[in-house]
Every structure is written in C-alpha cells, then in structure tokens.
PDB file of N, CA and C in Angstrom:
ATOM      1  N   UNK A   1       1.928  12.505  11.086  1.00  0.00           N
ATOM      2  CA  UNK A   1       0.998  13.434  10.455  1.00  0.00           C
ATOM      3  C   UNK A   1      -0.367  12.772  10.361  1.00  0.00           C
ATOM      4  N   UNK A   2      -1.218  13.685  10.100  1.00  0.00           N
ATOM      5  CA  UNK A   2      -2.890  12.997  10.115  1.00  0.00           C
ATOM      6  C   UNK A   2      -3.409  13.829   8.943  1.00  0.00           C
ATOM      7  N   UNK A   3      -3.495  12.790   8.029  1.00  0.00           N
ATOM      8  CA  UNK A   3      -4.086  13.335   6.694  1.00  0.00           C
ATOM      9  C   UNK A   3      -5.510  12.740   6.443  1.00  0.00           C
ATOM     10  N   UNK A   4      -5.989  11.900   7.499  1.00  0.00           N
ATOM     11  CA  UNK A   4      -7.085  11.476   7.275  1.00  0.00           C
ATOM     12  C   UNK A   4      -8.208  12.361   6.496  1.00  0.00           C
ATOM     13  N   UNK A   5      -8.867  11.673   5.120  1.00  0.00           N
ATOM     14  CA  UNK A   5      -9.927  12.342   4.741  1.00  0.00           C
ATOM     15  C   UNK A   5      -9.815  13.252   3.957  1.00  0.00           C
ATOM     16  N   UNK A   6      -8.169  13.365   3.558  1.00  0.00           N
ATOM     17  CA  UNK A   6      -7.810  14.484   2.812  1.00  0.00           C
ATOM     18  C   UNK A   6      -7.991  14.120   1.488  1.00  0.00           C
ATOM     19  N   UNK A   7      -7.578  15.383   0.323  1.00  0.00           N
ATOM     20  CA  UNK A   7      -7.399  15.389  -0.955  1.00  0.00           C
ATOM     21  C   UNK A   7      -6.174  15.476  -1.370  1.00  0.00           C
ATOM     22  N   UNK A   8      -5.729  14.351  -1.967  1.00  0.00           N
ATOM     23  CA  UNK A   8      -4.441  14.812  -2.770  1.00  0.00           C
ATOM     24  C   UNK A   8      -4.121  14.261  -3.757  1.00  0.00           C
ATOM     25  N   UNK A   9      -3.874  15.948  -5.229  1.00  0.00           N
ATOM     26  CA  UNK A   9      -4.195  15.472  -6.276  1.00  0.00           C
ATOM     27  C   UNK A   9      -2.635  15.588  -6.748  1.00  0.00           C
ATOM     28  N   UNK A  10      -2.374  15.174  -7.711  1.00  0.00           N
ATOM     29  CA  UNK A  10      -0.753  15.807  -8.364  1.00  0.00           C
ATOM     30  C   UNK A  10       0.032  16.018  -7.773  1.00  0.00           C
ATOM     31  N   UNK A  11       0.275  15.048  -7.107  1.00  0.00           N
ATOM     32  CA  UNK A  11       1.548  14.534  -5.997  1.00  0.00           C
ATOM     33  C   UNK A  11       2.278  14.191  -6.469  1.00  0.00           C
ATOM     34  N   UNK A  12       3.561  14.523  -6.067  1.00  0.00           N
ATOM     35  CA  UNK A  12       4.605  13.065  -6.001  1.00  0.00           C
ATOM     36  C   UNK A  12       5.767  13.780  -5.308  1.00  0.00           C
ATOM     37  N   UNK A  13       5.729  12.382  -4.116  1.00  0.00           N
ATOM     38  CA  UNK A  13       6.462  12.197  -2.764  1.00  0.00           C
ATOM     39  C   UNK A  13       7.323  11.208  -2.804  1.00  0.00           C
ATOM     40  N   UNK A  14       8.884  12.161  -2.742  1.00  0.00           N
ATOM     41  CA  UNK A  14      10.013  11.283  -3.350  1.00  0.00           C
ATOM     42  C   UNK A  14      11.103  11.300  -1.917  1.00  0.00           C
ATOM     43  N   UNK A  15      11.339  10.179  -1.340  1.00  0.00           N
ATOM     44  CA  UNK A  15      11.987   9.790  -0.362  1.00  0.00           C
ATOM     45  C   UNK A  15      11.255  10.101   0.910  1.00  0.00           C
ATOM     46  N   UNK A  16      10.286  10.300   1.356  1.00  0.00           N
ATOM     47  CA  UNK A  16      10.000  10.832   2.346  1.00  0.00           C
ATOM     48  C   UNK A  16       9.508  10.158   3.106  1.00  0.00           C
ATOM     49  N   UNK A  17       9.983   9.861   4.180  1.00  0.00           N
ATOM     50  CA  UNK A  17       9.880   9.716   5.665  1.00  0.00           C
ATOM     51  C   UNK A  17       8.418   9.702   6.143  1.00  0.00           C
ATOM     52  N   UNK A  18       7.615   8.391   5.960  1.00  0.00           N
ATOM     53  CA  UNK A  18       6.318   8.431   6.173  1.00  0.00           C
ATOM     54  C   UNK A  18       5.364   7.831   6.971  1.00  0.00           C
ATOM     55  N   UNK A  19       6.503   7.338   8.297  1.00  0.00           N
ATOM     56  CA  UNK A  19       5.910   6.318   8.440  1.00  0.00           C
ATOM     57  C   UNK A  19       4.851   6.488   9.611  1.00  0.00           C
ATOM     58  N   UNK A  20       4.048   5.601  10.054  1.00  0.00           N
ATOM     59  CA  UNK A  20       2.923   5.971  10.937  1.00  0.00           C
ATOM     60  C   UNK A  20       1.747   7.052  10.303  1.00  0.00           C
ATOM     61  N   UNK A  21       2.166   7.742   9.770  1.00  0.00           N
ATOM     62  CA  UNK A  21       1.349   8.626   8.620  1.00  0.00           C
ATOM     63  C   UNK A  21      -0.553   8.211   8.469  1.00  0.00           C
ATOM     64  N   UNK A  22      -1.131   9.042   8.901  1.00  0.00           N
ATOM     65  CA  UNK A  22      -2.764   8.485   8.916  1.00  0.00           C
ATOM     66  C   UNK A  22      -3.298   8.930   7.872  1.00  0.00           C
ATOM     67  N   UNK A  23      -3.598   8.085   6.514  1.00  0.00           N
ATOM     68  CA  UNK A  23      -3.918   9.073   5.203  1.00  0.00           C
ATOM     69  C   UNK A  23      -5.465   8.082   5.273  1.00  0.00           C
ATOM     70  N   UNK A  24      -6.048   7.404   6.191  1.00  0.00           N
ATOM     71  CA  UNK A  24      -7.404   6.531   6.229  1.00  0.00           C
ATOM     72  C   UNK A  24      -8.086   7.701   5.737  1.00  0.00           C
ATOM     73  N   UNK A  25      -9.113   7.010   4.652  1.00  0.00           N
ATOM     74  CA  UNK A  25     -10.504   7.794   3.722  1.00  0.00           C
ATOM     75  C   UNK A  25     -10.076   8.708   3.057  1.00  0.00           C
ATOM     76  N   UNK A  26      -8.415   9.057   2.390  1.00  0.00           N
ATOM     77  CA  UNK A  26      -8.084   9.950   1.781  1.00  0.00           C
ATOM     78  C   UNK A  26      -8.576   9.600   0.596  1.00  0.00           C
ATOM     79  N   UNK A  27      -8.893  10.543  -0.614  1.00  0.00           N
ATOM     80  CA  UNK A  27      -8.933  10.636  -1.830  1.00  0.00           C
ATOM     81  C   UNK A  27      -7.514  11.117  -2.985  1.00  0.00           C
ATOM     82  N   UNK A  28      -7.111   9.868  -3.555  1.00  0.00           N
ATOM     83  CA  UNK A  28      -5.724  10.209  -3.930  1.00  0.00           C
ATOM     84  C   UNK A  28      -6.039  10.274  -5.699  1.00  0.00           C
ATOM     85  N   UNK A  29      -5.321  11.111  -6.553  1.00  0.00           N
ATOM     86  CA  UNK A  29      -5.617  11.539  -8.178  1.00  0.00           C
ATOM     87  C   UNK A  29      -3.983  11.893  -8.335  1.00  0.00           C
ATOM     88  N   UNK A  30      -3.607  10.546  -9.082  1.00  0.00           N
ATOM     89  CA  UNK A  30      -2.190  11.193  -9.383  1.00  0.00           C
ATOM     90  C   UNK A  30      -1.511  11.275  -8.815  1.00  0.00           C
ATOM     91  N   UNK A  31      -1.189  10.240  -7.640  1.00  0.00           N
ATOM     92  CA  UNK A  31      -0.171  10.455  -6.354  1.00  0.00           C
ATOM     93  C   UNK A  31       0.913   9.647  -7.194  1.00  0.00           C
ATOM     94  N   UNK A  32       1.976   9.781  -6.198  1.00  0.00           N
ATOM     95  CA  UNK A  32       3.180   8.883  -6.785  1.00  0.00           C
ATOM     96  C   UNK A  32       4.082   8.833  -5.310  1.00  0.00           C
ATOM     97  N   UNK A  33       4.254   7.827  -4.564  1.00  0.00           N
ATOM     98  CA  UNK A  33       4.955   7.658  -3.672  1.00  0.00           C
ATOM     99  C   UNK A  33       6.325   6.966  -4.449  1.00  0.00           C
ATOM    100  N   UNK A  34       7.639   7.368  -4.331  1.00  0.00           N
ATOM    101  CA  UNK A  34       8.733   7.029  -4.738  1.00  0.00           C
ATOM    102  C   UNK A  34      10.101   6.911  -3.647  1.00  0.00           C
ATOM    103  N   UNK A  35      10.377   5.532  -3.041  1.00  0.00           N
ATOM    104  CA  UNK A  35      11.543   5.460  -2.647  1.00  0.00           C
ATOM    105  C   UNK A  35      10.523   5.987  -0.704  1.00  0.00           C
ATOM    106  N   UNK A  36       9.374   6.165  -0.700  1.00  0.00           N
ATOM    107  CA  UNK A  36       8.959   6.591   0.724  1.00  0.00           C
ATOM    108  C   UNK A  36       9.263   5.288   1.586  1.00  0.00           C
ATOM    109  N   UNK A  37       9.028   5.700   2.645  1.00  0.00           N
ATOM    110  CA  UNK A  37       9.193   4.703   3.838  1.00  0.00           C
ATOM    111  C   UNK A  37       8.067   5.201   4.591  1.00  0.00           C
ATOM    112  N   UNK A  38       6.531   3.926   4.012  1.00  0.00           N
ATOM    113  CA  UNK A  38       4.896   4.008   4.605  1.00  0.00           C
ATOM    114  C   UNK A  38       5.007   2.721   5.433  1.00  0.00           C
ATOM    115  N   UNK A  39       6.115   2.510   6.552  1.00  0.00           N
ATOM    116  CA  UNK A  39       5.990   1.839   7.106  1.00  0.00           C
ATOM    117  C   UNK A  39       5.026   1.589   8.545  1.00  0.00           C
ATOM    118  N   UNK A  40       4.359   1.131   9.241  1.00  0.00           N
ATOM    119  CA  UNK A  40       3.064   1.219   9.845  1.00  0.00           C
ATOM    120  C   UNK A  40       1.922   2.295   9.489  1.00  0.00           C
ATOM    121  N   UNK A  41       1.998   2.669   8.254  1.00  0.00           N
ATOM    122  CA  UNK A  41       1.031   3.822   7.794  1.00  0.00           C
ATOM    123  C   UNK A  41      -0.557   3.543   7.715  1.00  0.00           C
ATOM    124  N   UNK A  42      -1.302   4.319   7.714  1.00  0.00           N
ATOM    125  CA  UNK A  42      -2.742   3.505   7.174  1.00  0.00           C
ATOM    126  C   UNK A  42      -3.447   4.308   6.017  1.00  0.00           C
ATOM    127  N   UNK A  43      -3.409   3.120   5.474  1.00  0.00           N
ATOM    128  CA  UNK A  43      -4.278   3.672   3.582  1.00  0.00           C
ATOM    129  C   UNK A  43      -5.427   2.948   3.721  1.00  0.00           C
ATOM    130  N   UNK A  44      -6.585   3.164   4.840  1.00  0.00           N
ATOM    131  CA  UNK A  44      -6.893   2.508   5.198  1.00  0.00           C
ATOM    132  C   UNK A  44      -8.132   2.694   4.380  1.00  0.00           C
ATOM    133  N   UNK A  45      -9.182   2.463   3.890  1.00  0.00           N
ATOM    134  CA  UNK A  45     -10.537   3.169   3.014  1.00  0.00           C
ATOM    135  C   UNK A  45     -10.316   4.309   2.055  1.00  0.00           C
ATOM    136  N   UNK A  46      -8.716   4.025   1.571  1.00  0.00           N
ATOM    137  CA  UNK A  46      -8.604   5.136   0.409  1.00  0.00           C
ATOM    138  C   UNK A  46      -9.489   4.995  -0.884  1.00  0.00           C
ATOM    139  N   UNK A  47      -9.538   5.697  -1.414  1.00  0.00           N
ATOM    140  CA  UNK A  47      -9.966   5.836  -2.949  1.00  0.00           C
ATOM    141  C   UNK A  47      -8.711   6.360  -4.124  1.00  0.00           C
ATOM    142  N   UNK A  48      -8.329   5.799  -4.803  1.00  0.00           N
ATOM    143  CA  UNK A  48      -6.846   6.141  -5.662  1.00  0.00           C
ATOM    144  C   UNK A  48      -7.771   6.136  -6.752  1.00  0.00           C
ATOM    145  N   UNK A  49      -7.284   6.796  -8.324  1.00  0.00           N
ATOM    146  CA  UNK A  49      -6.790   7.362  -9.544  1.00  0.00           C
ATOM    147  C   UNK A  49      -5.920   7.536  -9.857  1.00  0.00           C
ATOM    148  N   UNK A  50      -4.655   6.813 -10.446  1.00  0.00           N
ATOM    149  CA  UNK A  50      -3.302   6.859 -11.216  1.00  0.00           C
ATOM    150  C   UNK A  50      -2.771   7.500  -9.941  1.00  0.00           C
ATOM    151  N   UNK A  51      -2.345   6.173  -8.580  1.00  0.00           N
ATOM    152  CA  UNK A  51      -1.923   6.109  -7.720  1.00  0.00           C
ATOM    153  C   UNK A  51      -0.419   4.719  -8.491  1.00  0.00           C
ATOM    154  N   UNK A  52       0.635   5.322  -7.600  1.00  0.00           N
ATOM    155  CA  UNK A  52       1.605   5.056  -7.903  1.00  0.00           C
ATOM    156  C   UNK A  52       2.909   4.411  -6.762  1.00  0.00           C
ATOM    157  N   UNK A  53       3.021   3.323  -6.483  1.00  0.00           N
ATOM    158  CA  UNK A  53       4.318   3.135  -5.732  1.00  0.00           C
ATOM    159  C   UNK A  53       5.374   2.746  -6.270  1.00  0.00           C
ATOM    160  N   UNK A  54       6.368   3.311  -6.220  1.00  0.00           N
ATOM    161  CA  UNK A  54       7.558   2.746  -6.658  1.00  0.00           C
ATOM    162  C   UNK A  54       9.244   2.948  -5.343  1.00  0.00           C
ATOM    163  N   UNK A  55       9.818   1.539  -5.289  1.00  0.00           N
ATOM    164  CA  UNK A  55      10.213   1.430  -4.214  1.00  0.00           C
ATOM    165  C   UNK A  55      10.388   2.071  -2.881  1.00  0.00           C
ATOM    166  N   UNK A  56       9.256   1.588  -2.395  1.00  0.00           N
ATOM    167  CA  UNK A  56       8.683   1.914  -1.033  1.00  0.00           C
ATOM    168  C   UNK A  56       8.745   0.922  -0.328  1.00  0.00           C
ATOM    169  N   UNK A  57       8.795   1.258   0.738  1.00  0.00           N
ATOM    170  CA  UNK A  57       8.906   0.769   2.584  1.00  0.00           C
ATOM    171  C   UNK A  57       7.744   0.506   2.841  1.00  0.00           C
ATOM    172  N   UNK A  58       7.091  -1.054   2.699  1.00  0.00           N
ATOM    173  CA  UNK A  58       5.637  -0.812   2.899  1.00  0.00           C
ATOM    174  C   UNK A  58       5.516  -2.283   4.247  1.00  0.00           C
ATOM    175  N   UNK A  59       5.835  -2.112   5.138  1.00  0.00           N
ATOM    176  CA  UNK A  59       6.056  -2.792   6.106  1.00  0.00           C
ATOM    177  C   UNK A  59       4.897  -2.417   7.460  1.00  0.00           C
ATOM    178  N   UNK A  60       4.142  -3.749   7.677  1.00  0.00           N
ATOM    179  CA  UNK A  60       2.983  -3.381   8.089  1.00  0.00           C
ATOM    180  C   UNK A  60       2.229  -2.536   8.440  1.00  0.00           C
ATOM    181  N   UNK A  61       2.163  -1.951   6.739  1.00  0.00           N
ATOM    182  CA  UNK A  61       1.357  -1.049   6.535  1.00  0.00           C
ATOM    183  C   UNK A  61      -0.387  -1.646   6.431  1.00  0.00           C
ATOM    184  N   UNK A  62      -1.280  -0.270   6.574  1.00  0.00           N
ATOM    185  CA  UNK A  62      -2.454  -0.622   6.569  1.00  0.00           C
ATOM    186  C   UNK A  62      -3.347  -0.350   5.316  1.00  0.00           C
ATOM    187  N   UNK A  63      -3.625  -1.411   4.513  1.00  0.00           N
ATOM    188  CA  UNK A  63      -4.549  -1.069   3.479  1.00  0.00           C
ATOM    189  C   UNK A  63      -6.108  -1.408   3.565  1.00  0.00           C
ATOM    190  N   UNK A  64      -6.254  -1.988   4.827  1.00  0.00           N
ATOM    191  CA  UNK A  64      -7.800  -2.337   5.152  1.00  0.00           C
ATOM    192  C   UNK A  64      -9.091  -1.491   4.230  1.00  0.00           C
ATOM    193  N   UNK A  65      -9.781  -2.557   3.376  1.00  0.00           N
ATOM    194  CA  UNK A  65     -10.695  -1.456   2.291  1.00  0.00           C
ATOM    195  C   UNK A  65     -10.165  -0.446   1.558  1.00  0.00           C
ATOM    196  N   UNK A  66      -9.025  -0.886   1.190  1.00  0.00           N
ATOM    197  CA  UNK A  66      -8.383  -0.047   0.148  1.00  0.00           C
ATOM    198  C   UNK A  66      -7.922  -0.796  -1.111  1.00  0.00           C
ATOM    199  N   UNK A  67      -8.283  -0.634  -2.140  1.00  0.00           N
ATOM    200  CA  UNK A  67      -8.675  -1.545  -3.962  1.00  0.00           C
ATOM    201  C   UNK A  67      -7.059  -1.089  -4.105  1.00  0.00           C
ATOM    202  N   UNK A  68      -6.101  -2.449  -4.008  1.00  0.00           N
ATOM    203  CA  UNK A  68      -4.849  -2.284  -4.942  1.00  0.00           C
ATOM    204  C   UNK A  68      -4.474  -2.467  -6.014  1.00  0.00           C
ATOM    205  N   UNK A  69      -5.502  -2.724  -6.615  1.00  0.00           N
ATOM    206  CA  UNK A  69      -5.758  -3.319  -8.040  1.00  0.00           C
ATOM    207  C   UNK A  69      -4.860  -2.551  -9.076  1.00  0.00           C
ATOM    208  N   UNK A  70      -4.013  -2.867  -9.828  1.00  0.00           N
ATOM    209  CA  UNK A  70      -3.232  -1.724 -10.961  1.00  0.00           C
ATOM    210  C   UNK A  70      -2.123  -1.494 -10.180  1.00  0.00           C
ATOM    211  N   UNK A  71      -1.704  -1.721  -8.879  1.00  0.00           N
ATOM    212  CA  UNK A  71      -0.402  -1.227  -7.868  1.00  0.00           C
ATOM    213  C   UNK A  71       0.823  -2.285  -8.562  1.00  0.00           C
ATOM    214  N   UNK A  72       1.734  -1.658  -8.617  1.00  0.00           N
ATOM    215  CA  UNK A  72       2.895  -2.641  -9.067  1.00  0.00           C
ATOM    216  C   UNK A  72       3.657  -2.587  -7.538  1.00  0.00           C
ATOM    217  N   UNK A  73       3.658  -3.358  -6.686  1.00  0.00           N
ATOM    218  CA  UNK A  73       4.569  -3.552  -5.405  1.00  0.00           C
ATOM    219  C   UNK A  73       6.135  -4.055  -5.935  1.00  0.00           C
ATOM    220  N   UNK A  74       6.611  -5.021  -6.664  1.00  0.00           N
ATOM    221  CA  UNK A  74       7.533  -5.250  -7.098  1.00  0.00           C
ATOM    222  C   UNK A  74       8.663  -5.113  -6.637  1.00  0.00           C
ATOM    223  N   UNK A  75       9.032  -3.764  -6.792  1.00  0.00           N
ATOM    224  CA  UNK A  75       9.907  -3.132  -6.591  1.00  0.00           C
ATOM    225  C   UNK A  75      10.386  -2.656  -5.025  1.00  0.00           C
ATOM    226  N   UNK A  76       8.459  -2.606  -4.619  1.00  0.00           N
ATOM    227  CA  UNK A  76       8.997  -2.219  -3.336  1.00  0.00           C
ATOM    228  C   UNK A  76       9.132  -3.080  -2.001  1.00  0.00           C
ATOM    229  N   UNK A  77       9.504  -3.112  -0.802  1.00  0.00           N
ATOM    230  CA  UNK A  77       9.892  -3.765   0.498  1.00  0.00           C
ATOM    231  C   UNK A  77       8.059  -3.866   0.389  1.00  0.00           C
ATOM    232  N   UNK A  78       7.579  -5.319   0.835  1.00  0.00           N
ATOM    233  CA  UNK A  78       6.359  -5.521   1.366  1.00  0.00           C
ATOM    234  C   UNK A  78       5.701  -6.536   2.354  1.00  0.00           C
ATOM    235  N   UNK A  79       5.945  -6.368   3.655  1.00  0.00           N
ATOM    236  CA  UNK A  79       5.883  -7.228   4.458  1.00  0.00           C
ATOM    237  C   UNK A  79       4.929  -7.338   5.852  1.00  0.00           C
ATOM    238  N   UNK A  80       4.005  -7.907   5.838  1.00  0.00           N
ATOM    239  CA  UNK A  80       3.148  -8.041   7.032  1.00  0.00           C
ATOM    240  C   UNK A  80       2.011  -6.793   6.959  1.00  0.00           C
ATOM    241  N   UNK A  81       1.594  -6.352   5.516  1.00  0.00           N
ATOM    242  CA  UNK A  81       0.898  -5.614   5.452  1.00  0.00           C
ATOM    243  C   UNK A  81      -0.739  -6.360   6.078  1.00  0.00           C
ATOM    244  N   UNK A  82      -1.535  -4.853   6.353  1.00  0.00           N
ATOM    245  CA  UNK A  82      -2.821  -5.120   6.914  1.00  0.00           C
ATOM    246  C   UNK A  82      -3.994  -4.975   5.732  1.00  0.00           C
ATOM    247  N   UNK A  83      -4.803  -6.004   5.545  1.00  0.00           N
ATOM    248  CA  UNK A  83      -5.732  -6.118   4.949  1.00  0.00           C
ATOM    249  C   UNK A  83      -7.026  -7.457   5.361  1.00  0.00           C
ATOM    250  N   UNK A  84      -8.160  -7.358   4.838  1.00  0.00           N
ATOM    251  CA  UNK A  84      -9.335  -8.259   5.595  1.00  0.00           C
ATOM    252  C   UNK A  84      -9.141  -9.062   5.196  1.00  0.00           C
ATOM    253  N   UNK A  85      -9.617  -9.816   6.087  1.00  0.00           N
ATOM    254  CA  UNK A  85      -9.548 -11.301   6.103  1.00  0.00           C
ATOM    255  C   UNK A  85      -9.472 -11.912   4.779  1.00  0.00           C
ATOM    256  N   UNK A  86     -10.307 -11.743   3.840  1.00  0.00           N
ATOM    257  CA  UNK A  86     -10.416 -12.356   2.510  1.00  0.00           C
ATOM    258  C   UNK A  86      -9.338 -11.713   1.352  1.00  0.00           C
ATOM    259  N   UNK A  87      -8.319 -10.770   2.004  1.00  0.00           N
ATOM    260  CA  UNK A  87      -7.144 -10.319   1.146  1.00  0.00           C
ATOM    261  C   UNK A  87      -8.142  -9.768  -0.060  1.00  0.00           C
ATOM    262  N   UNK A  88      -9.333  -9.353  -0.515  1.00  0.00           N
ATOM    263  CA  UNK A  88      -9.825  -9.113  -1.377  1.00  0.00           C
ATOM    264  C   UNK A  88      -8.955  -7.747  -1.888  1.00  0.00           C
ATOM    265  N   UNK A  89      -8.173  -6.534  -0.916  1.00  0.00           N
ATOM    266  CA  UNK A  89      -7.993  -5.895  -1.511  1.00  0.00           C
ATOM    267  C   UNK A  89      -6.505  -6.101  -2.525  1.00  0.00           C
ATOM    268  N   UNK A  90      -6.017  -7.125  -2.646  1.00  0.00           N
ATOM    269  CA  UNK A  90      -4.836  -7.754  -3.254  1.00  0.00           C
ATOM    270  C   UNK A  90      -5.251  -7.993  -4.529  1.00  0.00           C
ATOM    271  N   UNK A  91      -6.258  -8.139  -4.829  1.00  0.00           N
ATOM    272  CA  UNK A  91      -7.004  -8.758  -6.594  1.00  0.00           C
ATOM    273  C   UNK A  91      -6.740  -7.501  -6.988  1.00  0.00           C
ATOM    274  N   UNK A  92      -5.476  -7.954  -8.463  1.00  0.00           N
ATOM    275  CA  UNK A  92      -5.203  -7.075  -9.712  1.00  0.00           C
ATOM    276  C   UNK A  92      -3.671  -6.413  -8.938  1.00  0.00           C
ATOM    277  N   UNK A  93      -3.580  -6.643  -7.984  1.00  0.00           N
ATOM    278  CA  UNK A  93      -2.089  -5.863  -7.543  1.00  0.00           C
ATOM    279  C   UNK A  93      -1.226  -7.272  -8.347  1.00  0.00           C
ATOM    280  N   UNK A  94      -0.022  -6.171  -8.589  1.00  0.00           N
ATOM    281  CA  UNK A  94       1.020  -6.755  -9.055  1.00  0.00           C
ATOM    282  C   UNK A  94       2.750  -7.171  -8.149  1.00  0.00           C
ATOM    283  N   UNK A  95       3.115  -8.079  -8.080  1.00  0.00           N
ATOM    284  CA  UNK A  95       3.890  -8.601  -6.563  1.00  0.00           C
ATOM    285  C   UNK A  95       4.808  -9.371  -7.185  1.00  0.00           C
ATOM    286  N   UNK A  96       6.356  -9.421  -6.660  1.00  0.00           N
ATOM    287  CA  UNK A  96       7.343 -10.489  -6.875  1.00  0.00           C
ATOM    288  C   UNK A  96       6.572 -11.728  -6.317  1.00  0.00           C
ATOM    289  N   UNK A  97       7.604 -12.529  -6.959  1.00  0.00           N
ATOM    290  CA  UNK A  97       7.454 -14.078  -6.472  1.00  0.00           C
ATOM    291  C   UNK A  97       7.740 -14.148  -4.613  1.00  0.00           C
ATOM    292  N   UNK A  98       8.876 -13.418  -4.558  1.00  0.00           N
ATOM    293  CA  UNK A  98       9.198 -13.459  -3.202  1.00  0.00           C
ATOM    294  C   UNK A  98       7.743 -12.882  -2.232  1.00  0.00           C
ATOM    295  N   UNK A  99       7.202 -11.612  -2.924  1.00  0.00           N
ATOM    296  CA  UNK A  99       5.788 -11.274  -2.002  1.00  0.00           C
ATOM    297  C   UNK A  99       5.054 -11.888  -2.225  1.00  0.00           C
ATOM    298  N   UNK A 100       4.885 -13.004  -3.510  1.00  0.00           N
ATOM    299  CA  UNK A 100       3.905 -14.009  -3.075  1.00  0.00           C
ATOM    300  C   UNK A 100       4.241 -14.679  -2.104  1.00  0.00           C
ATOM    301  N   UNK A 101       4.750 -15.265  -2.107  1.00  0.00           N
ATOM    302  CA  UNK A 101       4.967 -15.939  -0.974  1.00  0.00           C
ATOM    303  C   UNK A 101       5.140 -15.626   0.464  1.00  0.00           C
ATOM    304  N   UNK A 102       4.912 -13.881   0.808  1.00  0.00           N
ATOM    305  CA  UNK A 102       4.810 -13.487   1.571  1.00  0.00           C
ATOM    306  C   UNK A 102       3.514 -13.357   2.147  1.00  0.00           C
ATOM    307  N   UNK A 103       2.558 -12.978   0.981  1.00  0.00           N
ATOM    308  CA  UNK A 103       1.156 -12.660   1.038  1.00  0.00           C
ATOM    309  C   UNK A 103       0.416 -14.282   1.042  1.00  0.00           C
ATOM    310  N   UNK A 104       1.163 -14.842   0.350  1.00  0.00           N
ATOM    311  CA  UNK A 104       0.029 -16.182   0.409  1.00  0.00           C
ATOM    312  C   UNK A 104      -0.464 -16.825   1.986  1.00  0.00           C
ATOM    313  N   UNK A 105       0.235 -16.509   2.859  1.00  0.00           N
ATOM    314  CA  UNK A 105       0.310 -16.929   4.581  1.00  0.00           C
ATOM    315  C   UNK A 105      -1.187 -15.829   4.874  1.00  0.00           C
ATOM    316  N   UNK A 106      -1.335 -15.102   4.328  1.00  0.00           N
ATOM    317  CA  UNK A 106      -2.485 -14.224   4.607  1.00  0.00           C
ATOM    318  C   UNK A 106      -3.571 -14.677   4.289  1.00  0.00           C
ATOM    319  N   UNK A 107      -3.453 -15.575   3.330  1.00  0.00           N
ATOM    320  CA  UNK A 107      -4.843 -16.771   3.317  1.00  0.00           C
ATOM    321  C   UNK A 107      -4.331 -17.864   3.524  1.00  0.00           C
ATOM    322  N   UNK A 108      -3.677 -18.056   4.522  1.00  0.00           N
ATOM    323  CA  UNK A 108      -3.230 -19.180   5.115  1.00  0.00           C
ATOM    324  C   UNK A 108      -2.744 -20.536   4.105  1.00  0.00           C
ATOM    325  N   UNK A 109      -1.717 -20.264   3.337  1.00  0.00           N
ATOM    326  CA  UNK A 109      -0.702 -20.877   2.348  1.00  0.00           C
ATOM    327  C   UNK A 109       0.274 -21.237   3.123  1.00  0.00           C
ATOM    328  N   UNK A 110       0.524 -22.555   3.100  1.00  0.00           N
ATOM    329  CA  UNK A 110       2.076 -22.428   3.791  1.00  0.00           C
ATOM    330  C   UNK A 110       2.962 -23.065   2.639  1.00  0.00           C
ATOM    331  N   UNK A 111       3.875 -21.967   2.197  1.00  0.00           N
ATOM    332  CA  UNK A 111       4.909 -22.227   1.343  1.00  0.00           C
ATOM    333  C   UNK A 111       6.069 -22.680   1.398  1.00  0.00           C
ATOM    334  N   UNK A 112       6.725 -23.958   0.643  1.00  0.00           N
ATOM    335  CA  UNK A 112       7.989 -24.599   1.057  1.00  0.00           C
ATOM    336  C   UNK A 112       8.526 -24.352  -0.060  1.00  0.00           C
TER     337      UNK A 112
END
C-alpha cells in the first residue's frame, strides 16, 4: 500500500499485515499499531501525536527523520531498523536491553 503523505487520526491497527507499507511524510494523531508486522515499511519523515507501538514486527524498517522519542519498542521484534547516521531519531525512545545492544552497532558499539 502507499500511504505516503497521508492523514491518520484515531487509528488503531491490530494484527495487520504491513509490511513494505509506504506511510513516508504521513501525519499520524492517535495511531496505535498493535501486534502489526511493519516489516521493511517506511515511517520515513513522519510526524506522530500519541503514536503507539505495541508488539510489532519492526524489522528493517524505515524511520529515516522520523522523532521516536516517547515510543516504547520493548515489547516489540526490532532489528536492523533504518535511521541517519547520527541515530538522532532514537533519543527518548524506549528499548530492551537486548535492542540495545542491537541498536548500539548503529553507532558503531561493538558489544560483548
């Protein structure tokens, strides 16, 4: 699907099958992804408001210029996601120990 650029307010998308999904420059208010599978997706220059993941498939997915700040990943699968060079959009997201240590290789950490 190609949602690029879209609006979506008072969502919530529970199991759904999402992957490859183009939501780049969407405007999100109140989304709630639950249990989706945004695996190669791109959230790529979103803008969120009481944006929500809870165990999701987020497997190199694209967040390039997209503020995760307030995101609780935790819960969900997170692996080889896309973001710039300086991981800036990772400041204030919330992550297991295990995705630290996934994400830290993204600023070049090597963890033993």
């Amino acid at each position: 699907a190609a949602l690029a650029d879209s609006r979506l307010v008072h969502l919530e998308l529970d199991e759904c099958a999402l992957a490859d999904v183009n939501f780049s420059g969407a405007s999100m208010e109140q989304v709630c992804f639950q249990g989706c599978d945004l695996s190669a997706a791109s959230l790529s220059d979103c803008r969120h408001k009481g944006l929500a993941v809870a165990r999701c498939r987020l497997v190199r997915t694209n967040f390039f210029k997209t503020s995760l700040a307030g995101l609780d990943f935790s819960d969900s699968r997170l692996e080889g996601i896309v973001v710039s060079d300086t991981a800036a959009e990772l400041k204030g997201a919330t992550v297991s120990l295990e995705q630290a240590a996934e994400l830290a290789r993204l600023l070049g950490v090597i963890v033993r």
